[in-house]
C-alpha atoms as a PDB file:
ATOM      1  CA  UNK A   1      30.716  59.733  -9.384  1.00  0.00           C
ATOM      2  CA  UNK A   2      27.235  61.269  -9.150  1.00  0.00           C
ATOM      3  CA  UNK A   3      24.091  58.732  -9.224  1.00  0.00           C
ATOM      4  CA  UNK A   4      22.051  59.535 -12.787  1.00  0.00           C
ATOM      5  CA  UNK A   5      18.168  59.105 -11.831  1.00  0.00           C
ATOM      6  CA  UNK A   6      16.199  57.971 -14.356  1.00  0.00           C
ATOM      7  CA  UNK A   7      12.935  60.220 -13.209  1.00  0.00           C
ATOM      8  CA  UNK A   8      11.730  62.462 -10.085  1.00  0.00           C
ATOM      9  CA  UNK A   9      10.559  59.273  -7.953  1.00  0.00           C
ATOM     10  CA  UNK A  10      14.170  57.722  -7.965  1.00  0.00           C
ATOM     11  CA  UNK A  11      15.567  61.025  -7.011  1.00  0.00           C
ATOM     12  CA  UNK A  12      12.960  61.259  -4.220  1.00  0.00           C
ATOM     13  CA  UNK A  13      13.988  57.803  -2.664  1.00  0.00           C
ATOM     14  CA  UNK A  14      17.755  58.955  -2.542  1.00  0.00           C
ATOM     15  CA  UNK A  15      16.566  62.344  -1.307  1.00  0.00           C
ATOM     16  CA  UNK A  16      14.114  61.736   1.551  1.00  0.00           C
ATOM     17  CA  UNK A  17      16.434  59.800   3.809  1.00  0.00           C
ATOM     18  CA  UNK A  18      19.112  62.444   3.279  1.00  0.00           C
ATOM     19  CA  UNK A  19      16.616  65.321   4.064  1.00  0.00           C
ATOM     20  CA  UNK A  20      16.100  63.230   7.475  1.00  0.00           C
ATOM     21  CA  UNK A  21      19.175  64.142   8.057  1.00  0.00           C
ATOM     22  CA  UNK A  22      18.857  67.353   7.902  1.00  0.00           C
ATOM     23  CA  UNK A  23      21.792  67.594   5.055  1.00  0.00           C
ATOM     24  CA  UNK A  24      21.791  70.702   2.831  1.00  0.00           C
ATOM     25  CA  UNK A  25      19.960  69.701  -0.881  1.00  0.00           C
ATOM     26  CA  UNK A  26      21.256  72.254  -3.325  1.00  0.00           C
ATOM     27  CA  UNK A  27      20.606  72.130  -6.976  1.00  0.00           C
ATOM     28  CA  UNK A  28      21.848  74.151  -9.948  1.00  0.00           C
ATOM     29  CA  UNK A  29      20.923  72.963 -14.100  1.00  0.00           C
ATOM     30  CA  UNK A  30      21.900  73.716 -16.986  1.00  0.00           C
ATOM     31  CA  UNK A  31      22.041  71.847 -20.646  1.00  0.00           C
ATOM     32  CA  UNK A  32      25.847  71.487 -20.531  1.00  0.00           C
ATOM     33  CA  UNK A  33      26.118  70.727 -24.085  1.00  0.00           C
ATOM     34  CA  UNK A  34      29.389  70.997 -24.441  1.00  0.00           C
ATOM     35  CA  UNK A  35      31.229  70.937 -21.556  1.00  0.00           C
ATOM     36  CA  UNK A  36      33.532  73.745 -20.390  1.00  0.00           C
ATOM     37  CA  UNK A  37      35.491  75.701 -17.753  1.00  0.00           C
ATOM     38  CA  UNK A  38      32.857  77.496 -17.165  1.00  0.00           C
ATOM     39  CA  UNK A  39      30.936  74.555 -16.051  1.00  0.00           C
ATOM     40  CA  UNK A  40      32.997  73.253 -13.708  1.00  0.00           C
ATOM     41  CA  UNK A  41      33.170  76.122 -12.060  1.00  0.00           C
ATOM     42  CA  UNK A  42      29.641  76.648 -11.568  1.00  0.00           C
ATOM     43  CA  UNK A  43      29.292  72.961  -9.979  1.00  0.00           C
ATOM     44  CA  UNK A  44      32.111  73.511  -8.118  1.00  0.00           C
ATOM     45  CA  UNK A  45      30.356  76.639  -6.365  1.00  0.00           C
ATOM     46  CA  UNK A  46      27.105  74.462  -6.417  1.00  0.00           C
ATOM     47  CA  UNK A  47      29.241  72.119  -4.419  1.00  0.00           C
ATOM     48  CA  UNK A  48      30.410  74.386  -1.804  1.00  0.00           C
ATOM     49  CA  UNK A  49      26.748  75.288  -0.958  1.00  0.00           C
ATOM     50  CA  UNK A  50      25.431  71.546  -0.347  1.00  0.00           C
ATOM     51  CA  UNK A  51      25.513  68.371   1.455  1.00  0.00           C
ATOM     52  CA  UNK A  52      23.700  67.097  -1.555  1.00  0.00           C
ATOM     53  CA  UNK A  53      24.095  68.585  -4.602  1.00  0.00           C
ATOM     54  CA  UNK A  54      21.575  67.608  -7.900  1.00  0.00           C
ATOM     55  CA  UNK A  55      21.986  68.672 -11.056  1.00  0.00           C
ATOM     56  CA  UNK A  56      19.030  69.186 -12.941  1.00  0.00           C
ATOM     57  CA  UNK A  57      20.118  68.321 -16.883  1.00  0.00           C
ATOM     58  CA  UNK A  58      17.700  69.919 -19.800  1.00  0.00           C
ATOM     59  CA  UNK A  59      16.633  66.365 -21.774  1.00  0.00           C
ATOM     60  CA  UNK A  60      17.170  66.633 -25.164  1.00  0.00           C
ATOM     61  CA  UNK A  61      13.750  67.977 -26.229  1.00  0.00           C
ATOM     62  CA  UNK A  62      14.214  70.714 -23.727  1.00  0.00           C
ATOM     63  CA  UNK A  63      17.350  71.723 -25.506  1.00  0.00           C
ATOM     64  CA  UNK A  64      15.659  71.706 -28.928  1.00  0.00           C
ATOM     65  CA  UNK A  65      12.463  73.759 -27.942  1.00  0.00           C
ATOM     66  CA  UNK A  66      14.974  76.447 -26.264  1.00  0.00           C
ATOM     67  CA  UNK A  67      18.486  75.937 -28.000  1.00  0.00           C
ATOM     68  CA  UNK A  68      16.952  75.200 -31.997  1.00  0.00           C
ATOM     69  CA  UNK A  69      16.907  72.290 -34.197  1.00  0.00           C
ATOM     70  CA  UNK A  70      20.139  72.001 -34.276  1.00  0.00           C
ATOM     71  CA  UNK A  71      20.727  71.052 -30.812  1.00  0.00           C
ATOM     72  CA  UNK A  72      22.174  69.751 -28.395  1.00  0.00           C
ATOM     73  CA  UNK A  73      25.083  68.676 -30.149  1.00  0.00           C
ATOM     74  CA  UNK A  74      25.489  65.538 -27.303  1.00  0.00           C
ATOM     75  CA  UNK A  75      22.687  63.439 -26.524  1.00  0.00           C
ATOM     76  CA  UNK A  76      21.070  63.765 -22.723  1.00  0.00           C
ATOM     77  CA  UNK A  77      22.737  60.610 -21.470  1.00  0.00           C
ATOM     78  CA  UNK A  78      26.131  61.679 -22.789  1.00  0.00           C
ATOM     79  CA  UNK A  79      25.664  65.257 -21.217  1.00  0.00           C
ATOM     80  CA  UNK A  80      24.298  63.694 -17.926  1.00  0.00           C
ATOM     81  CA  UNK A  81      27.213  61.421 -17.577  1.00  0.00           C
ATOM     82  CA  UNK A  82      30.052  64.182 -18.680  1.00  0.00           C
ATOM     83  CA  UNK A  83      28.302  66.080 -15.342  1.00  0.00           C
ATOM     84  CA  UNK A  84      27.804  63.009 -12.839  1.00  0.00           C
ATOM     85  CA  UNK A  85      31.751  62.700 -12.865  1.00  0.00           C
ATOM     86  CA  UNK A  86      32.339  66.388 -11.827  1.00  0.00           C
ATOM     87  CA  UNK A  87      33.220  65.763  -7.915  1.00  0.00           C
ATOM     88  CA  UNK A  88      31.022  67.227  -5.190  1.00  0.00           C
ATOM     89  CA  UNK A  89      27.894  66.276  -7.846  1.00  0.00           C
ATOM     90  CA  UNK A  90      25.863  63.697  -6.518  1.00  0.00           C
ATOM     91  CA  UNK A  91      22.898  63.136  -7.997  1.00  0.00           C
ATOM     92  CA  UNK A  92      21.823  64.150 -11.867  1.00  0.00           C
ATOM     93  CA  UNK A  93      17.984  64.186 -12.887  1.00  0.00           C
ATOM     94  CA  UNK A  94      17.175  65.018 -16.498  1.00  0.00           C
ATOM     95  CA  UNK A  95      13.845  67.504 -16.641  1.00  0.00           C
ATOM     96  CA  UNK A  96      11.563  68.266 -19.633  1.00  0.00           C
ATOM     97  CA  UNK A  97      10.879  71.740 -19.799  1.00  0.00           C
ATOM     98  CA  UNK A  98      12.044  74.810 -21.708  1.00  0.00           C
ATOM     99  CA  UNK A  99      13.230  76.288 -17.916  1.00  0.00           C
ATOM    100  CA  UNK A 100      13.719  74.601 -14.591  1.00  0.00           C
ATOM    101  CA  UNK A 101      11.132  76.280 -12.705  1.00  0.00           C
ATOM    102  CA  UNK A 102       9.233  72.664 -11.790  1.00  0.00           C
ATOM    103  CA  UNK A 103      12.542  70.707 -11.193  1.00  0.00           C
ATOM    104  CA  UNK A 104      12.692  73.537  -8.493  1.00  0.00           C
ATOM    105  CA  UNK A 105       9.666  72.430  -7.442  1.00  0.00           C
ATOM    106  CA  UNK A 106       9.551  69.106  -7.184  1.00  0.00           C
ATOM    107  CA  UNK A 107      13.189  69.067  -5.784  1.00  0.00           C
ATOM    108  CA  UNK A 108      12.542  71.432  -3.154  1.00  0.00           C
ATOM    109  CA  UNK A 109      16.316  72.315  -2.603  1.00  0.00           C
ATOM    110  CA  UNK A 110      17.210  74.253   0.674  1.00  0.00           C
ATOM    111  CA  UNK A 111      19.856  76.641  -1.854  1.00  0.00           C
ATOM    112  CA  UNK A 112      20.051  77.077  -5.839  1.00  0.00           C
ATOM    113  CA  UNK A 113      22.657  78.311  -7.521  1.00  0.00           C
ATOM    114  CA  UNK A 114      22.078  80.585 -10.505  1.00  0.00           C
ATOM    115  CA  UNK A 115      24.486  82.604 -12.674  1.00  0.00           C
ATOM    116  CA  UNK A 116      24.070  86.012 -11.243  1.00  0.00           C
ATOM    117  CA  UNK A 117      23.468  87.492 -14.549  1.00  0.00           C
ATOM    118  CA  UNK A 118      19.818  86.363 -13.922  1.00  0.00           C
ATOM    119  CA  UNK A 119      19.093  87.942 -10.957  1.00  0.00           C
ATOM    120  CA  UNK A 120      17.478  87.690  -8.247  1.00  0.00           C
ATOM    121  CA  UNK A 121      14.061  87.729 -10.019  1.00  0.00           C
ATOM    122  CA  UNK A 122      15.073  84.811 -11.916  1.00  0.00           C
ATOM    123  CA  UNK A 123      12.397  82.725 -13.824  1.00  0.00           C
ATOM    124  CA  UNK A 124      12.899  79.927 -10.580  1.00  0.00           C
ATOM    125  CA  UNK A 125      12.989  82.496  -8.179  1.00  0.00           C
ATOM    126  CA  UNK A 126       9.229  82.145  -6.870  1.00  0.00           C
ATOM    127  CA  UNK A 127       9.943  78.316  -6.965  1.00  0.00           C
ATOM    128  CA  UNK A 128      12.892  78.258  -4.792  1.00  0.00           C
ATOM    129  CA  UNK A 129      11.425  80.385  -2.011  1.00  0.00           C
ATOM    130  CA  UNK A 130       8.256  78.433  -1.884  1.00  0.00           C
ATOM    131  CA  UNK A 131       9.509  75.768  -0.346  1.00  0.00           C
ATOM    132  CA  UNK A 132      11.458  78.021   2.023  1.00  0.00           C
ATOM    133  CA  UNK A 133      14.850  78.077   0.157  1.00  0.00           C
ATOM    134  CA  UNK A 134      17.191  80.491  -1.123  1.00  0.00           C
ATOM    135  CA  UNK A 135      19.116  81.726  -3.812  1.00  0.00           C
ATOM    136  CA  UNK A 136      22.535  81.540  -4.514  1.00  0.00           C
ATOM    137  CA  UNK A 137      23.807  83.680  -7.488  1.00  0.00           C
ATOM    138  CA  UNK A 138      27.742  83.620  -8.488  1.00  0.00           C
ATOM    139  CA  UNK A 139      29.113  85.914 -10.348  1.00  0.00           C
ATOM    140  CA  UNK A 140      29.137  84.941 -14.298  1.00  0.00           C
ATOM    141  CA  UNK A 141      32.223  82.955 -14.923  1.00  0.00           C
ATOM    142  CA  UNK A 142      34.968  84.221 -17.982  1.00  0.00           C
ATOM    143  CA  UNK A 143      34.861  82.125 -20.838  1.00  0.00           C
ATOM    144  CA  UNK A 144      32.989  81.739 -23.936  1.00  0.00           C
ATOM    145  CA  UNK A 145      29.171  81.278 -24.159  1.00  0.00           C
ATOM    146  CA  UNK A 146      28.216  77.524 -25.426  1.00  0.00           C
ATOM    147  CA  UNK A 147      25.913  79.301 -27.975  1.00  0.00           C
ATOM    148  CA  UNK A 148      28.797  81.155 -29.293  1.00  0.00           C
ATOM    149  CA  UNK A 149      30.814  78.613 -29.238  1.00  0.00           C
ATOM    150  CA  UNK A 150      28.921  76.590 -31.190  1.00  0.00           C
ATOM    151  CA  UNK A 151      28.160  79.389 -33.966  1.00  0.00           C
ATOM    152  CA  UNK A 152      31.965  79.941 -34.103  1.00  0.00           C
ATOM    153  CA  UNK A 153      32.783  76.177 -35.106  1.00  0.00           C
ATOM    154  CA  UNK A 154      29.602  76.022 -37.518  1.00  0.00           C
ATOM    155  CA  UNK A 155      31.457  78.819 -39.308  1.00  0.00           C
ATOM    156  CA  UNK A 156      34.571  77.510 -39.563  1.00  0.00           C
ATOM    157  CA  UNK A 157      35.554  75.579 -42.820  1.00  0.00           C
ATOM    158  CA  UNK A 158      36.643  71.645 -42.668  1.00  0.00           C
END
């Protein structure tokens, strides 16, 4: 089971010692709201790039401001835990902003993985080759979007 870290600093202790090491820090995000296939998957390939992988977990105010009122549906801590016991994830950092362009930063990760449907010109492009890392884009996984998913059960009658 991945290690949840409370805030960047924690992270940083577990990381630096690792880096020493010269191990592979790769980091992926998402909100993960409600957990799918589709997520696995995506960790899974995260996985396959890294020594280290951290998964960088939209905090519940990030959802709202990008998602809507409405959301998330599951509270950061329930999201963060549903992802720490995906294997190959070892370390889970909640972040605060709409995108994930300064958990890029401040993580500094050697490879991110990105749906591919972004591109290569993605929003944390510019962050991840500042620090002298790459890209990794996979190719977008079948299975329903979250948002849809969501809309589609708010529809439904109970």
């Amino acid at each position: 089971m991945g290690i949840i870290c409370r805030n960047d600093e924690e992270l940083q202790r577990y990381l630096e010692p690792l880096r020493n090491e010269g191990k592979t820090v790769v980091t992926t995000n998402g909100c993960f709201d409600i957990f799918s296939g589709v997520h696995t998957q995506m960790l899974r390939e995260a996985a396959g790039q890294a020594d280290i992988l951290v998964v960088g977990v939209n905090s519940d105010n990030s959802v709202k401001r990008w998602k809507g009122d409405n959301r998330p549906i599951r509270n950061q801590e329930e999201r963060a835990l549903i992802v720490s016991c995906v294997e190959g994830v070892d370390f889970v950092v909640f972040f605060d902003e709409r995108d994930c362009t300064d958990f890029v930063r401040r993580v500094r990760p050697n490879v991110h993985v990105n749906d591919a449907s972004y591109g290569e010109n993605c929003v944390e492009a510019d962050a991840v080759r500042e620090s002298g890392g790459r890209l990794h884009l996979v190719p977008k996984f079948q299975g329903e979007s979250n948002s849809n998913l969501v809309s589609r059960i708010r529809s439904m009658e109970l």
